[in-house]
N, C-alpha and C. Protein backbone atom coordinates (compact mmCIF):
# COMPACT_ATOMS: atom_id res chain seq x y z
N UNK A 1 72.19 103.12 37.74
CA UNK A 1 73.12 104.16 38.11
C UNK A 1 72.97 104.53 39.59
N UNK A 2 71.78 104.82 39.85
CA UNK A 2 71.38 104.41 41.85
C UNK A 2 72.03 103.74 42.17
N UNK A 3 72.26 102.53 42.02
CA UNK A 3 72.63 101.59 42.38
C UNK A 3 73.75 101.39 43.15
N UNK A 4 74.38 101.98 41.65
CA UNK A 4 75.83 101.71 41.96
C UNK A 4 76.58 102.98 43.20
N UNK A 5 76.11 104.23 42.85
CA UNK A 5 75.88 105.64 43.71
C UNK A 5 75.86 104.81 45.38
N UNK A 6 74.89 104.29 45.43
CA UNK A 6 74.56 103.73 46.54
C UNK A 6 75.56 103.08 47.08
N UNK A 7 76.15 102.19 46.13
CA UNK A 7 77.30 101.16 46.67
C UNK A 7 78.56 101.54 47.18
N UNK A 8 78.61 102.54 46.03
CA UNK A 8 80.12 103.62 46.59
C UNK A 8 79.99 104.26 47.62
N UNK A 9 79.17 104.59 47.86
CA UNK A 9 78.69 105.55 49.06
C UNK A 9 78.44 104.29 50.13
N UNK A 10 78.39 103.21 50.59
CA UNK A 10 78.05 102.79 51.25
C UNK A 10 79.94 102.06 51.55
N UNK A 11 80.47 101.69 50.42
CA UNK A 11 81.76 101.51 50.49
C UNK A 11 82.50 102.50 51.20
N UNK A 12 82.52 103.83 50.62
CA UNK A 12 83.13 104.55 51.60
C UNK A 12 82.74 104.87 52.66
N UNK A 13 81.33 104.94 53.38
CA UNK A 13 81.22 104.84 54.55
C UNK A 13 81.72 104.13 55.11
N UNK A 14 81.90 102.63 55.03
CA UNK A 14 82.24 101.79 55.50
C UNK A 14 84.34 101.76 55.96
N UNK A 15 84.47 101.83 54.89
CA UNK A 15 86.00 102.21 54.94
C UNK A 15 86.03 103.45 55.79
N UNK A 16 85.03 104.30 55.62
CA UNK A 16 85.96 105.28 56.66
C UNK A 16 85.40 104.94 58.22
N UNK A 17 84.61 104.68 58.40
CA UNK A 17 84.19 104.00 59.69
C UNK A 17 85.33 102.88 59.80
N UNK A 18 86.17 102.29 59.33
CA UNK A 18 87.26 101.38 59.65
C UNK A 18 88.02 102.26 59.83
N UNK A 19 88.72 103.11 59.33
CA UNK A 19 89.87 103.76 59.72
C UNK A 19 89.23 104.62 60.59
N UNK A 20 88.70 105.30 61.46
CA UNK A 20 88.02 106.13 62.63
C UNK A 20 88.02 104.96 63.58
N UNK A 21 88.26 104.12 63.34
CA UNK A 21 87.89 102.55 64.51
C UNK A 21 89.29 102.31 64.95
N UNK A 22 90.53 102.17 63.45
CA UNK A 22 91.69 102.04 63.83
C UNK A 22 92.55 102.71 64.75
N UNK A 23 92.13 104.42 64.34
CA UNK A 23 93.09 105.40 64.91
C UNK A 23 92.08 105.92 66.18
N UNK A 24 91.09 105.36 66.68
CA UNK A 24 90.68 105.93 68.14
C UNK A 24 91.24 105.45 69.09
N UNK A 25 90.71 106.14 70.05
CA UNK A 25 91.60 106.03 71.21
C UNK A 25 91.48 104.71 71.95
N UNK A 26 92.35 103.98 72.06
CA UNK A 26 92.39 102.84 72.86
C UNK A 26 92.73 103.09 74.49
N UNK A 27 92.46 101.78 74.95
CA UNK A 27 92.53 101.77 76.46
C UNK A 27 94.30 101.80 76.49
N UNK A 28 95.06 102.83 77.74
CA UNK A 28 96.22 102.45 77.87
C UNK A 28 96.19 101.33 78.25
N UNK A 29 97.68 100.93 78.29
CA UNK A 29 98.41 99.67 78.84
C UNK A 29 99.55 99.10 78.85
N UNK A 30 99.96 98.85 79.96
CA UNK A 30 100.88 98.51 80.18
C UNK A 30 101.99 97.17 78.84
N UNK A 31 102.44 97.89 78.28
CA UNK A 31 102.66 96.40 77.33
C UNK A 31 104.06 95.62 77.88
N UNK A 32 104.99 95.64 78.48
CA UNK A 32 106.04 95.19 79.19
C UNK A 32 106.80 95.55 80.50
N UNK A 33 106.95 95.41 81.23
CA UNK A 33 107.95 95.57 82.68
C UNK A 33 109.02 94.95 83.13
N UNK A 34 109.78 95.18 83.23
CA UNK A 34 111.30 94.40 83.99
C UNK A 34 112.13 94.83 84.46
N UNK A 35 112.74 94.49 85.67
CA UNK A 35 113.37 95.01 86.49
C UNK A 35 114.79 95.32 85.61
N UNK A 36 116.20 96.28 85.13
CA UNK A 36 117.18 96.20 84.89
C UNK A 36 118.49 96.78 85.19
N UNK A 37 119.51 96.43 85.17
CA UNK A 37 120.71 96.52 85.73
C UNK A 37 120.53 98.31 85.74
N UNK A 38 120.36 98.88 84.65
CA UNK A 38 120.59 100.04 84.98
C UNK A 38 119.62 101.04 83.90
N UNK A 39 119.46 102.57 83.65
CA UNK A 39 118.94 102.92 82.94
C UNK A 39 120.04 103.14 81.58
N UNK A 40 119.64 103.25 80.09
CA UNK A 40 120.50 102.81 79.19
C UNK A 40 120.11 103.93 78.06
N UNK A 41 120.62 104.32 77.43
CA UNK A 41 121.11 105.53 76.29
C UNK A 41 119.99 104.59 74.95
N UNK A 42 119.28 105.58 74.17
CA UNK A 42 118.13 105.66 73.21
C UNK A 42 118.68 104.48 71.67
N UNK A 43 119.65 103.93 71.80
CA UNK A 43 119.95 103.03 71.13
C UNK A 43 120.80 102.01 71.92
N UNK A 44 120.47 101.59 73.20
CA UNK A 44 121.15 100.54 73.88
C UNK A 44 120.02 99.24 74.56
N UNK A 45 119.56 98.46 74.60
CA UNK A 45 119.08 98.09 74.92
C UNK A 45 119.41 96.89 76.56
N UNK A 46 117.95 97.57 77.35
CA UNK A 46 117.87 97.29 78.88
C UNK A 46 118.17 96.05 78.80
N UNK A 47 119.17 95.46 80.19
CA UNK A 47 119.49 94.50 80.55
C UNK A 47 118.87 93.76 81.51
N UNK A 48 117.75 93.01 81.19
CA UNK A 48 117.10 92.44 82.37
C UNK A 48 117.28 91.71 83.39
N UNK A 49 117.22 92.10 84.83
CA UNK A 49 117.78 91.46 85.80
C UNK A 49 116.60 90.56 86.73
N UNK A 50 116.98 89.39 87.74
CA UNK A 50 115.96 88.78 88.59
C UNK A 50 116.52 89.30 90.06
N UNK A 51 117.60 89.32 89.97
CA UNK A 51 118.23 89.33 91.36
C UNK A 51 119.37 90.35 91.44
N UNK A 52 119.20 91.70 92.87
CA UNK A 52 120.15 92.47 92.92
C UNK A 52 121.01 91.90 93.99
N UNK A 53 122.24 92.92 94.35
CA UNK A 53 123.14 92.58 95.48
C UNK A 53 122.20 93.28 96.67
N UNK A 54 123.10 93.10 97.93
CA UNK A 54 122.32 94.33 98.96
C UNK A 54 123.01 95.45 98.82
N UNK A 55 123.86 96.01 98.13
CA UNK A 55 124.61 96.75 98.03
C UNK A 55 124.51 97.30 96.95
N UNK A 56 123.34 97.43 95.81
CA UNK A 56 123.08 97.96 94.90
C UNK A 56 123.03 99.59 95.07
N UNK A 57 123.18 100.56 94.53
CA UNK A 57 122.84 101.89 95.16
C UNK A 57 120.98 102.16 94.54
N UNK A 58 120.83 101.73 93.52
CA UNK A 58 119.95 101.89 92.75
C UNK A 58 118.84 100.60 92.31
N UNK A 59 117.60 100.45 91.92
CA UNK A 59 116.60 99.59 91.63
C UNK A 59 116.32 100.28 90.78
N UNK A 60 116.02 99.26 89.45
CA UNK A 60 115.84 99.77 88.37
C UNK A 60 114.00 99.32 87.38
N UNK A 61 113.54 99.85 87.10
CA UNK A 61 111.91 99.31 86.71
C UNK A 61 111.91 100.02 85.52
N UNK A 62 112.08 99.12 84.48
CA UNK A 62 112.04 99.59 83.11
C UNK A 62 110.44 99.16 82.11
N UNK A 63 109.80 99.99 81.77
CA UNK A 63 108.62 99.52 80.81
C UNK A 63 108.21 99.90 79.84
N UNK A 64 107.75 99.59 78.79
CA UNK A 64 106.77 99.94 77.80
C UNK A 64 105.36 100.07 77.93
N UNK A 65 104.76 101.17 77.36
CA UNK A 65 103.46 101.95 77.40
C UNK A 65 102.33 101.67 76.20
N UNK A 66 101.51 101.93 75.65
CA UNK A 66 101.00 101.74 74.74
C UNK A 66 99.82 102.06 75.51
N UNK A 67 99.29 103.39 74.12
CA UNK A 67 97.87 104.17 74.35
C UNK A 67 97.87 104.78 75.36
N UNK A 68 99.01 105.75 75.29
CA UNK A 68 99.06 107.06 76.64
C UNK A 68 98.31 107.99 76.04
N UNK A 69 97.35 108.58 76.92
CA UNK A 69 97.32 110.06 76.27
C UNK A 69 97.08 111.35 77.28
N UNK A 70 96.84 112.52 76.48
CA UNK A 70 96.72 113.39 77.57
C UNK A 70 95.79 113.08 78.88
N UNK A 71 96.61 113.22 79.96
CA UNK A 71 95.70 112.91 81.23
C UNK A 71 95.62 111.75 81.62
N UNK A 72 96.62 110.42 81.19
CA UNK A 72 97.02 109.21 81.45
C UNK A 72 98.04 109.74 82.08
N UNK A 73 98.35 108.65 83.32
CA UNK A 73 98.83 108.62 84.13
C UNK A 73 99.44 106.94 84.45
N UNK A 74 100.57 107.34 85.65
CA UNK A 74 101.23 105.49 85.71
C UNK A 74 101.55 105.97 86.87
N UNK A 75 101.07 105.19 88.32
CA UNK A 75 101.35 105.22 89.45
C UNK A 75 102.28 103.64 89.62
N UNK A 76 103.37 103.68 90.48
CA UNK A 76 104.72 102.72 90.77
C UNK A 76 104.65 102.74 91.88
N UNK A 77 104.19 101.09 92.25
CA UNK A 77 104.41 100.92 93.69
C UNK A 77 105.58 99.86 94.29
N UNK A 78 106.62 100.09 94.82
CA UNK A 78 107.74 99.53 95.15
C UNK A 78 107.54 98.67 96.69
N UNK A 79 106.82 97.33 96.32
CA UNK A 79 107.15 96.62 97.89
C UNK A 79 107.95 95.42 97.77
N UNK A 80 108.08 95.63 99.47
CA UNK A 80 109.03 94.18 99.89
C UNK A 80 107.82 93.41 100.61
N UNK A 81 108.29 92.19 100.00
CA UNK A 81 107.32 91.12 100.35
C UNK A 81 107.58 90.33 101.58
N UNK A 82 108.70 90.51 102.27
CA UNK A 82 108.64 89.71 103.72
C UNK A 82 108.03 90.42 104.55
N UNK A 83 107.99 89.51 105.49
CA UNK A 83 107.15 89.85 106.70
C UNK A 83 106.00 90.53 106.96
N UNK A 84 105.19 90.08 106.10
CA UNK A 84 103.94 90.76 105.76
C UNK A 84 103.69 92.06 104.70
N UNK A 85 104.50 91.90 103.68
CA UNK A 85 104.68 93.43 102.53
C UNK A 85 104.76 94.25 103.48
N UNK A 86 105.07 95.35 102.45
CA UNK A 86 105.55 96.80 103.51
C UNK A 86 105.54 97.30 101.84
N UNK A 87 105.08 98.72 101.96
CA UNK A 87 105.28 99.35 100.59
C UNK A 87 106.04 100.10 100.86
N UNK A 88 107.20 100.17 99.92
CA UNK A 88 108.55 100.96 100.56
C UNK A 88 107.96 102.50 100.03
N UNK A 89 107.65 102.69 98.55
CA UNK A 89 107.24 104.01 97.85
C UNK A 89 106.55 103.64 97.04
N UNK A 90 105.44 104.73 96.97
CA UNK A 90 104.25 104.77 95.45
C UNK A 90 105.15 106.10 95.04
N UNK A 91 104.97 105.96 93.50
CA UNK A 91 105.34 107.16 92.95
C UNK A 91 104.16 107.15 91.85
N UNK A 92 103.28 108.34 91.98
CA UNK A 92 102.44 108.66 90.71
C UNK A 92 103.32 109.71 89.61
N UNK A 93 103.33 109.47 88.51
CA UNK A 93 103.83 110.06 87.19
C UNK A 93 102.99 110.69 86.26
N UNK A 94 102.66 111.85 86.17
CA UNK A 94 101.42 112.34 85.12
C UNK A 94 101.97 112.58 84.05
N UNK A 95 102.43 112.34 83.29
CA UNK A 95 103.23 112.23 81.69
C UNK A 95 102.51 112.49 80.38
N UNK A 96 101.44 111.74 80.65
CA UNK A 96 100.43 111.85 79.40
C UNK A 96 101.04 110.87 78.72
N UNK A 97 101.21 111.48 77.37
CA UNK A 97 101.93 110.86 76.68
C UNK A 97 103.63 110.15 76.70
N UNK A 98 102.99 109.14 76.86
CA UNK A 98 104.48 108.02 77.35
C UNK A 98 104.65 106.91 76.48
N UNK A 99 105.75 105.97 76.04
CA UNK A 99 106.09 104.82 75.35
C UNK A 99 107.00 104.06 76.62
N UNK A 100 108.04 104.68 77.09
CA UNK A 100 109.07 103.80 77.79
C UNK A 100 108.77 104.82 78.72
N UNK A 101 109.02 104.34 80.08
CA UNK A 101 109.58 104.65 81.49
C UNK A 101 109.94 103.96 82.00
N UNK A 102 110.54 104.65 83.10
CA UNK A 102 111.64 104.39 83.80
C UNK A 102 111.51 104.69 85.22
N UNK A 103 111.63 103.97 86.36
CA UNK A 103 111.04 104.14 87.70
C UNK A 103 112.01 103.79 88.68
N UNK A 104 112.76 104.35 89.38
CA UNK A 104 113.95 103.97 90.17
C UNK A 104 113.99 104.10 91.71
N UNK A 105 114.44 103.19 92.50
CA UNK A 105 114.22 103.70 94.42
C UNK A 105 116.12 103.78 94.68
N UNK A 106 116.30 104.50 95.08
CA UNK A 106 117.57 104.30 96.22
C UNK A 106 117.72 103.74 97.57
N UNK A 107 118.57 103.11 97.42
CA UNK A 107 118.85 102.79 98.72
C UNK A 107 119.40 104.08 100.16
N UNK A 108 119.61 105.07 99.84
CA UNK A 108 119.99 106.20 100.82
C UNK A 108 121.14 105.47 101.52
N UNK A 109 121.95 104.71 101.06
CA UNK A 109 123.30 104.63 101.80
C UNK A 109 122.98 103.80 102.56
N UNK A 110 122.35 102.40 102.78
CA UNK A 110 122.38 101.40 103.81
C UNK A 110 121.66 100.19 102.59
N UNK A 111 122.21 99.13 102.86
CA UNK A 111 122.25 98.10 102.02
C UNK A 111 120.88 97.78 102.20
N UNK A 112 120.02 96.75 100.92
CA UNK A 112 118.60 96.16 100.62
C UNK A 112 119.00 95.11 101.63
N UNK A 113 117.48 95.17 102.53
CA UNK A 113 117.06 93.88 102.94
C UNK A 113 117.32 92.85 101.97
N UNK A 114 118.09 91.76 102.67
CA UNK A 114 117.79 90.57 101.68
C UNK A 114 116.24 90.14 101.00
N UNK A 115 115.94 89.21 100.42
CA UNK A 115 114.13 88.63 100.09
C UNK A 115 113.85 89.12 99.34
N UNK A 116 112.10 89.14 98.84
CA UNK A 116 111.35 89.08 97.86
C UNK A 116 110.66 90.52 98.02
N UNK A 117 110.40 90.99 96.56
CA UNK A 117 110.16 92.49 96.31
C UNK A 117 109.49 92.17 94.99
N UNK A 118 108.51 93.14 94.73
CA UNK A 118 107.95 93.26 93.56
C UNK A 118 107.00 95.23 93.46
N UNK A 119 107.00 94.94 91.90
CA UNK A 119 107.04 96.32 91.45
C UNK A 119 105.40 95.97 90.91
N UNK A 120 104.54 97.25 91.70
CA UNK A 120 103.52 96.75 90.97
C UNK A 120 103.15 98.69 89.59
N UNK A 121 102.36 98.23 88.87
CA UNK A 121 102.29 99.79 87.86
C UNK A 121 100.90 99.73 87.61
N UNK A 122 100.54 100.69 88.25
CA UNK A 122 98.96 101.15 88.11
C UNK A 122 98.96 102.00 87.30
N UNK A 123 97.70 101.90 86.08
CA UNK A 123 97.56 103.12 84.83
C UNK A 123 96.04 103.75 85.28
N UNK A 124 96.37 104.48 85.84
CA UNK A 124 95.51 105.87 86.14
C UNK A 124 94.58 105.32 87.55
N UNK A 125 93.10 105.47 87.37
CA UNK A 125 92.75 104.79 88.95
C UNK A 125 92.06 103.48 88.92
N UNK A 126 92.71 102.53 87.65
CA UNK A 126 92.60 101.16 88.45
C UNK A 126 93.19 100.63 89.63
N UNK A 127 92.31 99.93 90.20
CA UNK A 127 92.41 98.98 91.42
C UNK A 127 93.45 97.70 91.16
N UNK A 128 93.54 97.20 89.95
CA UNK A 128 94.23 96.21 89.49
C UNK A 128 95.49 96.59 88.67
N UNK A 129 96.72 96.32 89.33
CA UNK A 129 97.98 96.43 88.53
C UNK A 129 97.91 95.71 86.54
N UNK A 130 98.30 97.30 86.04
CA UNK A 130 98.65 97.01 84.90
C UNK A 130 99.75 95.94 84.40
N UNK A 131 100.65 95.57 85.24
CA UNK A 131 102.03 94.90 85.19
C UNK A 131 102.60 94.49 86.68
N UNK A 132 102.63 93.11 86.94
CA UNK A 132 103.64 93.16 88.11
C UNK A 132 104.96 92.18 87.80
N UNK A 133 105.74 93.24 88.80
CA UNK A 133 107.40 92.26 88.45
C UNK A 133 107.72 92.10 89.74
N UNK A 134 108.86 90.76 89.58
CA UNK A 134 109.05 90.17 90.77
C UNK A 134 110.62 90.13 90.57
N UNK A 135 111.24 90.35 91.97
CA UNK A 135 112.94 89.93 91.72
C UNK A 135 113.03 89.61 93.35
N UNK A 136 114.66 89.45 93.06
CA UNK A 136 114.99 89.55 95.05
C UNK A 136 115.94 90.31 95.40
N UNK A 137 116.63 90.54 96.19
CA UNK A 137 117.60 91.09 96.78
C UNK A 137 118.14 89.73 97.88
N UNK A 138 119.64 89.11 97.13
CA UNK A 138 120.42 88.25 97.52
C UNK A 138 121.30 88.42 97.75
C-alpha cells in the first residue's frame, strides 16, 4: 500500500512539474517579419511585398511575436544599405504584451532613394537582431 502511495505521489509530482515547465515563461521572439503593401483590418490578411515604388508615401514592417510579456520590449531599426548604411530611424516600442506589430516610416513628401534597405527588430537589449528583412526601393 506504500508503495503504491509512493507512486501516485511521485506521478503527480511529475505531471505537475510538466505542466509548470509548459506554461513558464519562455524567451520572447520574434516568430515572423515582412515587409507589406499596407497595414490590414483583424480578418484580412498582410500582403507581402519585396520591392516599393519611390513614390510610396508609406513603408510597411509587419510581424509576429511570441512570448511577450510585461516589460518586453521590440526596438525597429529602419536602414538603407547604400553607400555605407545610414540608419534612417530606430523606434523602441514598450508594449509588453504583443502577438502582431506593426512598424511604419514615411516618406515626409519627397520620394525613397532608389536601392537596398532592410528592417532590423531587436527584442529588448539584445545585440543581435531578432528578425531581419530585406526589400528595395525601385
Amino acid at each position: 500500500m506504500m508503495r503504491r502511495r509512493v507512486g501516485v505521489f511521485l506521478l503527480v509530482l511529475i505531471a505537475a512539474l510538466l505542466a509548470l515547465q509548459g506554461c513558464g515563461a519562455a524567451d520572447p521572439k520574434i516568430r515572423s517579419a515582412m515587409m507589406v503593401a499596407s497595414e490590414v483590418g483583424e480578418d484580412q490578411k498582410p500582403q507581402p511585398v519585396e520591392t516599393y515604388s519611390p513614390d510610396q508615401e508609406e513603408l510597411f514592417l509587419y510581424g509576429k511575436a511570441l512570448h511577450f510579456g510585461e516589460g518586453d520590449y521590440i526596438t525597429v531599426r529602419w536602414i538603407y544599405e547604400e553607400d555605407g548604411e545610414y540608419v534612417i530611424r530606430e523606434d523602441k516600442d514598450n508594449r509588453g504584451y504583443v502577438y502582431e506589430f506593426y512598424s511604419r516610416i514615411g516618406n515626409t513628401g519627397y520620394p525613397w532613394p532608389a536601392g537596398a534597405y532592410r528592417v532590423e527588430v531587436y527584442i529588448n537589449d539584445e545585440s543581435d537582431p531578432g528578425a531581419t528583412v530585406r526589400f528595395r526601393v525601385e
